[in-house]
Every structure is written in C-alpha cells, then in structure tokens.
PDB file of N, CA and C in Angstrom:
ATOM      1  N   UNK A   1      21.678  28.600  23.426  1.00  0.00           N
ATOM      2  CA  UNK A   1      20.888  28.902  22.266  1.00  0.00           C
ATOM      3  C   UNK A   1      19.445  29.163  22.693  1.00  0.00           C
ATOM      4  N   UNK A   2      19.099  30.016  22.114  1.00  0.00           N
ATOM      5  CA  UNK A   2      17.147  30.156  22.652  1.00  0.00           C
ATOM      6  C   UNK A   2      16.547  29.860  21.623  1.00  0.00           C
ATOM      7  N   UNK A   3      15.723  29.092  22.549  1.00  0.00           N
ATOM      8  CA  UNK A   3      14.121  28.454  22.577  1.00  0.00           C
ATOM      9  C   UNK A   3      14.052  28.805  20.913  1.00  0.00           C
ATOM     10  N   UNK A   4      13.000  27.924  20.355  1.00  0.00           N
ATOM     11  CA  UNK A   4      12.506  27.834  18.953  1.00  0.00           C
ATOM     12  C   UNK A   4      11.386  28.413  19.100  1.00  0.00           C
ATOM     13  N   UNK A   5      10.722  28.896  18.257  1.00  0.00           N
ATOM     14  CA  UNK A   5       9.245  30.308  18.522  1.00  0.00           C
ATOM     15  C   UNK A   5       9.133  28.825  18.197  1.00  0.00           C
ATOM     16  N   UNK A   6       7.249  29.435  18.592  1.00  0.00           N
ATOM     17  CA  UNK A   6       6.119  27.926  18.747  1.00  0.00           C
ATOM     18  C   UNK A   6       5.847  27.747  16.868  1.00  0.00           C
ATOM     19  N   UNK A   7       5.731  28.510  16.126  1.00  0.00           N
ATOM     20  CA  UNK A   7       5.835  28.464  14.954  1.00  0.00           C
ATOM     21  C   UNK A   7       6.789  27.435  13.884  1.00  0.00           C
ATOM     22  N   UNK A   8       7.867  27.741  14.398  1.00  0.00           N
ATOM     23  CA  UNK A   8       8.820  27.533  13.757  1.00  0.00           C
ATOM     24  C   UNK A   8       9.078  26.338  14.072  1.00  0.00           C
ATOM     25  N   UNK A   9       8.604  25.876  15.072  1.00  0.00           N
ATOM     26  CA  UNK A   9       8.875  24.125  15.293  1.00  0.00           C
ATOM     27  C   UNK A   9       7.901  23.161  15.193  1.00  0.00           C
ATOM     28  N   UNK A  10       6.820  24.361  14.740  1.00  0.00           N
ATOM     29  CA  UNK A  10       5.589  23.540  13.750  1.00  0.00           C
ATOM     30  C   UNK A  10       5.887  23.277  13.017  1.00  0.00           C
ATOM     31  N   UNK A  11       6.255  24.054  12.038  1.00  0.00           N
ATOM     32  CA  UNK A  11       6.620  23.948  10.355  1.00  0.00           C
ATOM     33  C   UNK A  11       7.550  23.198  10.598  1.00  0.00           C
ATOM     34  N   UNK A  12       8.645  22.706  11.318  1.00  0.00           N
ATOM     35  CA  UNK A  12       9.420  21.947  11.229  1.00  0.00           C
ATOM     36  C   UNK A  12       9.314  20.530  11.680  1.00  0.00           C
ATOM     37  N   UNK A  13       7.977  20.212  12.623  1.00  0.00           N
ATOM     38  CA  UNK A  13       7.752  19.096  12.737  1.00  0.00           C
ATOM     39  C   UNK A  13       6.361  18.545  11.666  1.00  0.00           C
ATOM     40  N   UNK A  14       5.640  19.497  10.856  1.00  0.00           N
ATOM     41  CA  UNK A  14       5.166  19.420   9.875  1.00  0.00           C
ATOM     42  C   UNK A  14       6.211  19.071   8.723  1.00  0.00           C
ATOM     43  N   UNK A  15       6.991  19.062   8.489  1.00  0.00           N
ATOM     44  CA  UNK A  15       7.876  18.899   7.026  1.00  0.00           C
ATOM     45  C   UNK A  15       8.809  17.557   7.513  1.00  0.00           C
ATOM     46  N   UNK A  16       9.083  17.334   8.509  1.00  0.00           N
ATOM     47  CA  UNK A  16       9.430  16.075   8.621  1.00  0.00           C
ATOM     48  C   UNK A  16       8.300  14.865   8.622  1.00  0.00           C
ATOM     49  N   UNK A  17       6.928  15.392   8.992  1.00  0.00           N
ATOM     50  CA  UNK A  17       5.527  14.373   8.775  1.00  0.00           C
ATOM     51  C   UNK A  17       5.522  13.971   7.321  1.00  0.00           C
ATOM     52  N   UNK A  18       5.618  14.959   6.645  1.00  0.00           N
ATOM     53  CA  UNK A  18       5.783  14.873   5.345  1.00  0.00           C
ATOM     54  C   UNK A  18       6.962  14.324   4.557  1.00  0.00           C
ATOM     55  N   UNK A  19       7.967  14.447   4.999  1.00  0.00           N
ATOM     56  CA  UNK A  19       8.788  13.624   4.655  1.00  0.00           C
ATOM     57  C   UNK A  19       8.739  12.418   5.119  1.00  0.00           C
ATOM     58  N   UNK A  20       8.413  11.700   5.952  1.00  0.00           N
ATOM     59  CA  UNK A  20       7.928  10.602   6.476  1.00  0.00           C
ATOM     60  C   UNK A  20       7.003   9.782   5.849  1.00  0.00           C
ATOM     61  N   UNK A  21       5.374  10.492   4.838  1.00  0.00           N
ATOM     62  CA  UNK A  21       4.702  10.177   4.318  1.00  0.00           C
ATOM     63  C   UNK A  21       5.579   9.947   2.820  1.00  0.00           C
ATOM     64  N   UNK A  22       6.365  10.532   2.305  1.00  0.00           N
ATOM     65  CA  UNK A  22       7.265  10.235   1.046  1.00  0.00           C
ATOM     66  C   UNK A  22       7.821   8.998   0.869  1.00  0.00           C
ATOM     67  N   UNK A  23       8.721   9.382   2.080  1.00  0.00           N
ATOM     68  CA  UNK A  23       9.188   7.665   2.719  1.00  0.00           C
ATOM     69  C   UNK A  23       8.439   6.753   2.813  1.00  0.00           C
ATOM     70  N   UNK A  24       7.065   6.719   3.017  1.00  0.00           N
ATOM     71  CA  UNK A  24       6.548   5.380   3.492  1.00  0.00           C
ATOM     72  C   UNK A  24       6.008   5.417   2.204  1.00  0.00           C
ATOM     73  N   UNK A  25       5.640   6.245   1.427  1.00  0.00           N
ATOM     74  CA  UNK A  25       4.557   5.943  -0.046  1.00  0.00           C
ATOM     75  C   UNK A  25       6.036   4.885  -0.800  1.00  0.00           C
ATOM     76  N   UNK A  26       7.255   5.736  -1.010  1.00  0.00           N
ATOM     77  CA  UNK A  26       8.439   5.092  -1.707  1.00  0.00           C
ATOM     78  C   UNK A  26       8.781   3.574  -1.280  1.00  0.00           C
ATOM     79  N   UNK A  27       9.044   3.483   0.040  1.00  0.00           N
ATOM     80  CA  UNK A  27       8.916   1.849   0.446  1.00  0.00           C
ATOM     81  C   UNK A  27       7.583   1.323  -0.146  1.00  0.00           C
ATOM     82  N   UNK A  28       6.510   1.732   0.226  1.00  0.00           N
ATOM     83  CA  UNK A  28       5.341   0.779  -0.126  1.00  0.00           C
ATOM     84  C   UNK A  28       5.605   0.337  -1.821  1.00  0.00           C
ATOM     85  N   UNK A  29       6.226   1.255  -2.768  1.00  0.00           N
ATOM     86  CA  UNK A  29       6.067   0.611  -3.941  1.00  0.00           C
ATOM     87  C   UNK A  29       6.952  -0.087  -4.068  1.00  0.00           C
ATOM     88  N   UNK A  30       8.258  -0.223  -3.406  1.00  0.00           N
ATOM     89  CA  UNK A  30       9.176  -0.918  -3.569  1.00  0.00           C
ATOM     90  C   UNK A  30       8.798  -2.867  -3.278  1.00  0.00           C
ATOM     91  N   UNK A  31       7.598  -2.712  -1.888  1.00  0.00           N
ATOM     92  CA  UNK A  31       7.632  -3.937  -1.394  1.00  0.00           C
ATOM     93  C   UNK A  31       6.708  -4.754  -2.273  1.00  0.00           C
ATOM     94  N   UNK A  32       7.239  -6.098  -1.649  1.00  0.00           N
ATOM     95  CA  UNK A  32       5.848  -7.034  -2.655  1.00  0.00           C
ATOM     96  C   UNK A  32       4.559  -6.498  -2.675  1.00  0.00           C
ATOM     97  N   UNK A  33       4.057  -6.461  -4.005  1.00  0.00           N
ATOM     98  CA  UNK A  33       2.233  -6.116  -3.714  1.00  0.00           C
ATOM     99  C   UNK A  33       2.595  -4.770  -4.178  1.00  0.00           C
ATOM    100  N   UNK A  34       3.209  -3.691  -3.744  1.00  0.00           N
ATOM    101  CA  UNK A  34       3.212  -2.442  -4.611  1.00  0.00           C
ATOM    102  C   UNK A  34       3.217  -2.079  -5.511  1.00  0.00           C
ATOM    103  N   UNK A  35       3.927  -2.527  -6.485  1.00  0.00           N
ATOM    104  CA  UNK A  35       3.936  -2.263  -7.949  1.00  0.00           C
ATOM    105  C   UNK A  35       3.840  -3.624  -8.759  1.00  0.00           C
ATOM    106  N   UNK A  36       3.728  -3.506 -10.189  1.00  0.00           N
ATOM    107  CA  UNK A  36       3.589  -4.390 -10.745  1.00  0.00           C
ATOM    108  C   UNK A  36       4.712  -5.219 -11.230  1.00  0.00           C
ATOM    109  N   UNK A  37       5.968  -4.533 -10.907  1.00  0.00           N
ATOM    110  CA  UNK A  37       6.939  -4.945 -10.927  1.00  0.00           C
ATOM    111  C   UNK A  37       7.467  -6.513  -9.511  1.00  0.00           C
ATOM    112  N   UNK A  38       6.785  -6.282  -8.934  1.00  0.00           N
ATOM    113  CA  UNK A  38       6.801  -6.886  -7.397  1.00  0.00           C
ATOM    114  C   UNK A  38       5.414  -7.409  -7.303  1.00  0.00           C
ATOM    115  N   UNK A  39       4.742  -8.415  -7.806  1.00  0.00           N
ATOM    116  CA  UNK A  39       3.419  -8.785  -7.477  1.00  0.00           C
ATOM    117  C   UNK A  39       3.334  -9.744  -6.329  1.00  0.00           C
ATOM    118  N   UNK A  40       2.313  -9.934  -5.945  1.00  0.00           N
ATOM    119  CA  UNK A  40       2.123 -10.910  -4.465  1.00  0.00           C
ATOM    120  C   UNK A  40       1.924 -11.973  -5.597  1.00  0.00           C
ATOM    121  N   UNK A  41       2.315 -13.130  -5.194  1.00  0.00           N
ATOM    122  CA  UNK A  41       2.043 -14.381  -5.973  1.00  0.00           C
ATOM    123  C   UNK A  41       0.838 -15.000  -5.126  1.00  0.00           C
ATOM    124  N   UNK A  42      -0.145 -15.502  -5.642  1.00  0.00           N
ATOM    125  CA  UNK A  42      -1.386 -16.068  -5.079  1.00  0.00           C
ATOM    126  C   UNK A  42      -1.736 -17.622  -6.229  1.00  0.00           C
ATOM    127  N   UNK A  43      -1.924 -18.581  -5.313  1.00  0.00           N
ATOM    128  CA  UNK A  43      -2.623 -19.776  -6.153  1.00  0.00           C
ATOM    129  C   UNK A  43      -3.945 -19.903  -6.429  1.00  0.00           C
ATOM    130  N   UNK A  44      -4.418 -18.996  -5.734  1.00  0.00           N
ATOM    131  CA  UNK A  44      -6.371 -18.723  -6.192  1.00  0.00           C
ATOM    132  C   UNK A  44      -6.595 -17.223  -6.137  1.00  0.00           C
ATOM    133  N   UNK A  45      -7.738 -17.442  -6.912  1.00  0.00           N
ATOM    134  CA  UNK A  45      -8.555 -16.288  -7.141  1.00  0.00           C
ATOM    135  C   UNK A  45      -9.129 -16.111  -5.550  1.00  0.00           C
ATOM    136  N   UNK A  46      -9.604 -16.629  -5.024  1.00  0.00           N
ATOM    137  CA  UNK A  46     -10.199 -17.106  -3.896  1.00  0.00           C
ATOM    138  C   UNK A  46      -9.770 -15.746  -2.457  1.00  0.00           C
ATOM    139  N   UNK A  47      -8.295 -15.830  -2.649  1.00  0.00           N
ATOM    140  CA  UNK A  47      -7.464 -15.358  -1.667  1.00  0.00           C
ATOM    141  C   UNK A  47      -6.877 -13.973  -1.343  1.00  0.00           C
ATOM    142  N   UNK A  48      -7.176 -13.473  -3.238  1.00  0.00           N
ATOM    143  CA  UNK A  48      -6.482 -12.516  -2.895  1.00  0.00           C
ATOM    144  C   UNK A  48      -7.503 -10.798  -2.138  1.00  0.00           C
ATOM    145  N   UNK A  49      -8.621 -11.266  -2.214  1.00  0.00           N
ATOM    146  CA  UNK A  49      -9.245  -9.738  -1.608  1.00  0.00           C
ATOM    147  C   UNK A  49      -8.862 -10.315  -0.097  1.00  0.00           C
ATOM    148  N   UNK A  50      -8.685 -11.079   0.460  1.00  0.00           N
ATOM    149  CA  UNK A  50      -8.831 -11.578   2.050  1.00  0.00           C
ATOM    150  C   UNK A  50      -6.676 -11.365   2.293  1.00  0.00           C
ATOM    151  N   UNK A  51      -6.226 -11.159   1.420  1.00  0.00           N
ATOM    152  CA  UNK A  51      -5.050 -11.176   1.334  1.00  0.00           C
ATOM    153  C   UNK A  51      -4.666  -9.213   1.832  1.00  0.00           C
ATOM    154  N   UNK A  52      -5.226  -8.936   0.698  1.00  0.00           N
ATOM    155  CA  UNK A  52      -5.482  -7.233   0.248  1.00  0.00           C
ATOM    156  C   UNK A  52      -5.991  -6.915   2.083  1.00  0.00           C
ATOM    157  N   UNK A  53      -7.081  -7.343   1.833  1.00  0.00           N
ATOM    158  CA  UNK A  53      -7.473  -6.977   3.403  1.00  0.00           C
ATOM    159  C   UNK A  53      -6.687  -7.033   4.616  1.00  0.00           C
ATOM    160  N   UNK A  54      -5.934  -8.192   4.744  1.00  0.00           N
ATOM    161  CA  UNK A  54      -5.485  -8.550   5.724  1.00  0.00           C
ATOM    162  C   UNK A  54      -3.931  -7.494   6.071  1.00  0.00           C
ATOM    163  N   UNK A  55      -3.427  -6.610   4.584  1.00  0.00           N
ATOM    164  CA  UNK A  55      -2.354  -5.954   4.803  1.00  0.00           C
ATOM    165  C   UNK A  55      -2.853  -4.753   5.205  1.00  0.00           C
ATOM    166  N   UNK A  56      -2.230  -4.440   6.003  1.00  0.00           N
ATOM    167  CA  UNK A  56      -1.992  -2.765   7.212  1.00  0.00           C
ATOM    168  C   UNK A  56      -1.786  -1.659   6.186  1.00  0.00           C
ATOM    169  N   UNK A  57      -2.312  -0.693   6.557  1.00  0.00           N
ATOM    170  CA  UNK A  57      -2.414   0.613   6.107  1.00  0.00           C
ATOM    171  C   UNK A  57      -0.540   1.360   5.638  1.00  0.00           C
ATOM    172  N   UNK A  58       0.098   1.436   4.664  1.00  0.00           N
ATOM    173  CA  UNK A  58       1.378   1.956   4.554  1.00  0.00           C
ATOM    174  C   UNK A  58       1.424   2.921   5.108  1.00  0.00           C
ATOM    175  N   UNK A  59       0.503   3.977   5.215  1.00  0.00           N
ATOM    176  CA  UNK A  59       0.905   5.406   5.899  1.00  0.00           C
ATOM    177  C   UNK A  59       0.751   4.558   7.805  1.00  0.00           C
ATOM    178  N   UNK A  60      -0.193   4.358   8.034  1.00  0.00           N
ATOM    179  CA  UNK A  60      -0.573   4.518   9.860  1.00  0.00           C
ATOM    180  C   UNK A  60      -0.616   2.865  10.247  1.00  0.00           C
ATOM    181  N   UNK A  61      -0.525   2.088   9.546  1.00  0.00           N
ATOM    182  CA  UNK A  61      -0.512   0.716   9.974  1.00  0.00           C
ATOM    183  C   UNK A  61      -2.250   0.803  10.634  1.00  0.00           C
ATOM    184  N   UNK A  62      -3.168   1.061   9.932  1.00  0.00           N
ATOM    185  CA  UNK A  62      -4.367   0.729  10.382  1.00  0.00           C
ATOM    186  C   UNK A  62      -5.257  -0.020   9.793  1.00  0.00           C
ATOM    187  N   UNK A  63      -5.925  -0.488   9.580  1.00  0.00           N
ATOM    188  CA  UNK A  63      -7.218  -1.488   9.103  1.00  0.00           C
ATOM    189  C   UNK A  63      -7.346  -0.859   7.655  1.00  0.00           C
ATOM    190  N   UNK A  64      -7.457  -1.982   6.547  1.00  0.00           N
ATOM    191  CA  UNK A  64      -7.874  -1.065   5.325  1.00  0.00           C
ATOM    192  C   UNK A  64      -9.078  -1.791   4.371  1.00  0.00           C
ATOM    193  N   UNK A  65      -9.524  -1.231   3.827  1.00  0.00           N
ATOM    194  CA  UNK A  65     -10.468  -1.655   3.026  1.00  0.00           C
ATOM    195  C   UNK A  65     -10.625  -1.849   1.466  1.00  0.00           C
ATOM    196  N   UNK A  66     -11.166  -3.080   1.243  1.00  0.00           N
ATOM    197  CA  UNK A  66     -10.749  -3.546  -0.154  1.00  0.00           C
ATOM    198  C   UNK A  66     -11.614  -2.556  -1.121  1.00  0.00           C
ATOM    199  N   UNK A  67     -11.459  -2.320  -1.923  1.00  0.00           N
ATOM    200  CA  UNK A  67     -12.290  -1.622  -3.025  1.00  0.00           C
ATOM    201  C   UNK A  67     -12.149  -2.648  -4.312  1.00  0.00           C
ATOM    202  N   UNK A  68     -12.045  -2.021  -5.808  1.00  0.00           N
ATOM    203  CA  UNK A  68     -11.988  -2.536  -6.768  1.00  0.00           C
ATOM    204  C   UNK A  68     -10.977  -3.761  -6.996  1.00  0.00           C
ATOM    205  N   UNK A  69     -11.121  -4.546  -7.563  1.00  0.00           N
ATOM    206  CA  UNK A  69     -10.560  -5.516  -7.671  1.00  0.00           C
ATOM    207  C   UNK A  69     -10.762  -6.107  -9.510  1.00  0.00           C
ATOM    208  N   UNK A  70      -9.593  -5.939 -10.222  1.00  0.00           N
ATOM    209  CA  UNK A  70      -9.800  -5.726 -11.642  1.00  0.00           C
ATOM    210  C   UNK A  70      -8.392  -6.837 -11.759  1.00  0.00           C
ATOM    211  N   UNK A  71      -8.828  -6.978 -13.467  1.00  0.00           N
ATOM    212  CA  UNK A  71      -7.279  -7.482 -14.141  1.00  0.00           C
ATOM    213  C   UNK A  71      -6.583  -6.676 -14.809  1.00  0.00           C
ATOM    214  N   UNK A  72      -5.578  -6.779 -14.949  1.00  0.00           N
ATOM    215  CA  UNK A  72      -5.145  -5.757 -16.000  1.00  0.00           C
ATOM    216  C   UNK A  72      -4.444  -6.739 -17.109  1.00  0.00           C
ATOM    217  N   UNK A  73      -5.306  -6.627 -18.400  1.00  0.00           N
ATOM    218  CA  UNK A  73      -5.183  -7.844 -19.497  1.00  0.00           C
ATOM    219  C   UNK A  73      -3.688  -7.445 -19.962  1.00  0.00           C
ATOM    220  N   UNK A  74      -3.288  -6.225 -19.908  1.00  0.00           N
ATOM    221  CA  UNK A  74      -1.072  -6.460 -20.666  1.00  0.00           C
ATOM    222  C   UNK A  74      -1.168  -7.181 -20.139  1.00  0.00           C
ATOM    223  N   UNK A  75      -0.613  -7.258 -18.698  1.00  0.00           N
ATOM    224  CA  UNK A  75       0.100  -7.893 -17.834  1.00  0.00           C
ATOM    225  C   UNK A  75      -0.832  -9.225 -17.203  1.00  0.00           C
ATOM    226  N   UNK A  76      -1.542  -9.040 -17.373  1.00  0.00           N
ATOM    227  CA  UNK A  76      -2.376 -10.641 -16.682  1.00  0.00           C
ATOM    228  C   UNK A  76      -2.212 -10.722 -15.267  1.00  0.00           C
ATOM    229  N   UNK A  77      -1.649  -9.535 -14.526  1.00  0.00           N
ATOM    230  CA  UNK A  77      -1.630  -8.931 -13.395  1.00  0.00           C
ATOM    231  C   UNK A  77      -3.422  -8.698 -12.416  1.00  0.00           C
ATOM    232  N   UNK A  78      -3.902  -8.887 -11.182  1.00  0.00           N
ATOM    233  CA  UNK A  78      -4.660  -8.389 -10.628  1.00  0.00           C
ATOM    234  C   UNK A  78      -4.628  -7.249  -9.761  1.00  0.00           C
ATOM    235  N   UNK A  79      -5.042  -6.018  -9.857  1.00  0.00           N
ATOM    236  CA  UNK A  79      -4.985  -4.945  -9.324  1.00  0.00           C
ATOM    237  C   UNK A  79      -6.032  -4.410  -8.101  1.00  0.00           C
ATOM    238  N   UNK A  80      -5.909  -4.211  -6.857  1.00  0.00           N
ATOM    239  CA  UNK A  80      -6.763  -4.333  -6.097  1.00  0.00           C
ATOM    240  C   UNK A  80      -6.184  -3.254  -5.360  1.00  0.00           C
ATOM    241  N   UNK A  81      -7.632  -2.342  -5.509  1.00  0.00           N
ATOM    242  CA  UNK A  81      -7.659  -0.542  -4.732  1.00  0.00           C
ATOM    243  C   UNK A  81      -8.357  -0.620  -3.161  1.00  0.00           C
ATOM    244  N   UNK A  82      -7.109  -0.463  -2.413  1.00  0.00           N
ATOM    245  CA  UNK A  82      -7.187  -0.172  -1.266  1.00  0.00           C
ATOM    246  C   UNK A  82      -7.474   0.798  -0.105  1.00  0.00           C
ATOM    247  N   UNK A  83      -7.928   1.039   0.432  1.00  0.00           N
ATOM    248  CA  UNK A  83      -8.153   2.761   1.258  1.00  0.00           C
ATOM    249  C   UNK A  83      -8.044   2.369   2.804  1.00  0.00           C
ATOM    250  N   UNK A  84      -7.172   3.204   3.543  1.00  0.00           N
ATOM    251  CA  UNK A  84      -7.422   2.985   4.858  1.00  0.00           C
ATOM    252  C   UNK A  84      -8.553   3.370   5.484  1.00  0.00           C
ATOM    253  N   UNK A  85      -9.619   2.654   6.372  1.00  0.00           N
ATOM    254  CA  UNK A  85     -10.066   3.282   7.071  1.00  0.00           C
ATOM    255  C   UNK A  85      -9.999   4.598   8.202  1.00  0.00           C
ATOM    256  N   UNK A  86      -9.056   4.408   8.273  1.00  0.00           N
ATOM    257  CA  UNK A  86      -8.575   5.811   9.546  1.00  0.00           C
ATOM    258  C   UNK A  86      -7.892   7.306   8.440  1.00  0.00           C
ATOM    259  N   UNK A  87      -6.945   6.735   7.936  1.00  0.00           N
ATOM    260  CA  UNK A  87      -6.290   8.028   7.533  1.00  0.00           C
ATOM    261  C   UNK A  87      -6.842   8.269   5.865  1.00  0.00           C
ATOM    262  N   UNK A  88      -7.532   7.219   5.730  1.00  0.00           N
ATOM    263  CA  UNK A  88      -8.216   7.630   4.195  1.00  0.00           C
ATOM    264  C   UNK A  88      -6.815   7.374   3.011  1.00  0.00           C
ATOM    265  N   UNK A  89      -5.544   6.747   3.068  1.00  0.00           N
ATOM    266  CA  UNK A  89      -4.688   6.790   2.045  1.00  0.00           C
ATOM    267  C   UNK A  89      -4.962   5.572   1.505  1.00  0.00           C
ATOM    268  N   UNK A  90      -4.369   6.082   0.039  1.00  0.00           N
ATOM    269  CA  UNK A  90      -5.443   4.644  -1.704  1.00  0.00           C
ATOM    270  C   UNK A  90      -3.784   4.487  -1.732  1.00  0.00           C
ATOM    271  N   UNK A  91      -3.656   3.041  -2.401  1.00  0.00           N
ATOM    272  CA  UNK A  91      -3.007   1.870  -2.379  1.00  0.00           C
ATOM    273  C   UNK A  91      -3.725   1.063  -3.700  1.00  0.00           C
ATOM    274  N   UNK A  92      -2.712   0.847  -4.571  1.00  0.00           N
ATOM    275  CA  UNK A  92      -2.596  -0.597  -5.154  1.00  0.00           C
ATOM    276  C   UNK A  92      -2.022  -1.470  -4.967  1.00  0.00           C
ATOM    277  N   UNK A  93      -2.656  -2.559  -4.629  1.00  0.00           N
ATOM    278  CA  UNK A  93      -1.847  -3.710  -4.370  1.00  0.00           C
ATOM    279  C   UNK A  93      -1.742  -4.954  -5.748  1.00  0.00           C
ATOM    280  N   UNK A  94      -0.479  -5.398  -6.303  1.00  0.00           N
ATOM    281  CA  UNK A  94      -0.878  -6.036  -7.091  1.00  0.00           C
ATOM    282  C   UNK A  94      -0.391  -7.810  -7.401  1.00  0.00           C
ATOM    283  N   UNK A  95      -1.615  -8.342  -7.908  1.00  0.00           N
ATOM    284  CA  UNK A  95      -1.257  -9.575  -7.768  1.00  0.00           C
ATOM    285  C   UNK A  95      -1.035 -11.051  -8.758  1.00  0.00           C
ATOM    286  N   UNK A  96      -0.031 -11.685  -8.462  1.00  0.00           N
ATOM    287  CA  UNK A  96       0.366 -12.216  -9.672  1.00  0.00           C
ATOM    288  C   UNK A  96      -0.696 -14.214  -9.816  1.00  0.00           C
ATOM    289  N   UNK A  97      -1.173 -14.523 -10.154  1.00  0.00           N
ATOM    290  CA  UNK A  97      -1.762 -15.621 -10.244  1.00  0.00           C
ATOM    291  C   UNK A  97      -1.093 -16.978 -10.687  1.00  0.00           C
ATOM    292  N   UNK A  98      -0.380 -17.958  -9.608  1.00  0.00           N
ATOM    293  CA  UNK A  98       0.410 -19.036 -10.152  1.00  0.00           C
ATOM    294  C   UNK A  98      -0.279 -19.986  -9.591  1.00  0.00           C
ATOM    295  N   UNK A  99      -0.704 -20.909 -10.835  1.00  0.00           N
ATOM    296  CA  UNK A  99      -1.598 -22.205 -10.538  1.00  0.00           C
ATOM    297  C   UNK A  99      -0.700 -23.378 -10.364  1.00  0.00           C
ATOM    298  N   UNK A 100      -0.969 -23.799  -8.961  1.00  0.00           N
ATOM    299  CA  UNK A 100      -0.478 -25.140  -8.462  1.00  0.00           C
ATOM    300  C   UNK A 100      -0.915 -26.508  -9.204  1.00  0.00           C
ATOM    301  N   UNK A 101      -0.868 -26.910 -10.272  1.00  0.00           N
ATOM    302  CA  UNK A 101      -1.813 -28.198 -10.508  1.00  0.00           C
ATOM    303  C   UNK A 101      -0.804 -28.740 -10.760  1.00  0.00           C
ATOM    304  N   UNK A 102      -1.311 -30.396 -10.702  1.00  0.00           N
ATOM    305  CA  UNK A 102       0.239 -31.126 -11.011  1.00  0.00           C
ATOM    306  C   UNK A 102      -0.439 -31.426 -12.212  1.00  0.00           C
ATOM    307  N   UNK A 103       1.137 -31.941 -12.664  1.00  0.00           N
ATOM    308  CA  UNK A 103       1.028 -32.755 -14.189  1.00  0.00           C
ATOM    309  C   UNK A 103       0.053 -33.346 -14.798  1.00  0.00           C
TER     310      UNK A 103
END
C-alpha cells in the first residue's frame, strides 16, 4: 500500500486530537466534581478552592487555576470556575457541603 500524502495524515491525526478532547470533556462530566449531578462532598467551606486547585487539568493534566467560586441557591450546590494554566480549558467543578457536627 503507499505511503499517506503528508496532508492527509494531518487531518487524520488532527480529528483523532479532537476526538480525544470530546472524550476527555465527556468523562470529566461524568466524574465526581463535574456536574452537579456528581458533587465533591466537602465538610468546610475552608477546603474547597484548595481542593479545586489541587485537581489536574481534564484536557492535559496540567496545573489549573481557581477562578469564581459562587453558590448556586436551587441546589445549595458550590460552583467553582476553573482554567488551566497551559492549555487555557474552563471547567466547573462542583461542590456539595456536608457538615460533620455531632449531636
């Protein structure tokens, strides 16, 4: 069989990048913290931007940075906007608030 023109195995290793980025956006909402359906459970207020921070970039696994950090009063949910430093991709992460106190 001959060789693939230099073209044609661009576009084809371009559309699998991209399918790759689909894939990883679709897992990310699936996992804890992605949607609001799946919240990170946290016992303080305290924890969760150092929490947000501490998770890896979904597209490149790189360093990310916390942005807004809001409630969202339906749900009594905390919503916290994320951006990677390197590849620049936004992320919500969201979080659910369960207070430990005893009786």
């Amino acid at each position: 069989m001959a060789k693939k023109r230099e073209r044609t195995a661009r576009r084809i290793e371009e559309r699998s990048a991209r399918k790759l980025v689909r894939d990883r956006e679709r897992l990310a909402g699936l996992t804890t913290g992605g949607s609001p359906d799946h919240p990170i459970v946290v016992s303080s207020v305290a924890v969760i931007e150092v929490r947000a921070h501490a998770m890896p970039c979904h597209q490149c696994e790189s360093e990310t940075r916390v942005g807004d950090h809001t409630v969202d009063h339906a749900t009594g949910l905390r919503v916290v906007d994320v951006s990677c430093t390197r590849c620049a991709a936004k992320r919500q992460l969201w979080f659910r608030l369960v207070l430990d106190e005893p009786n």
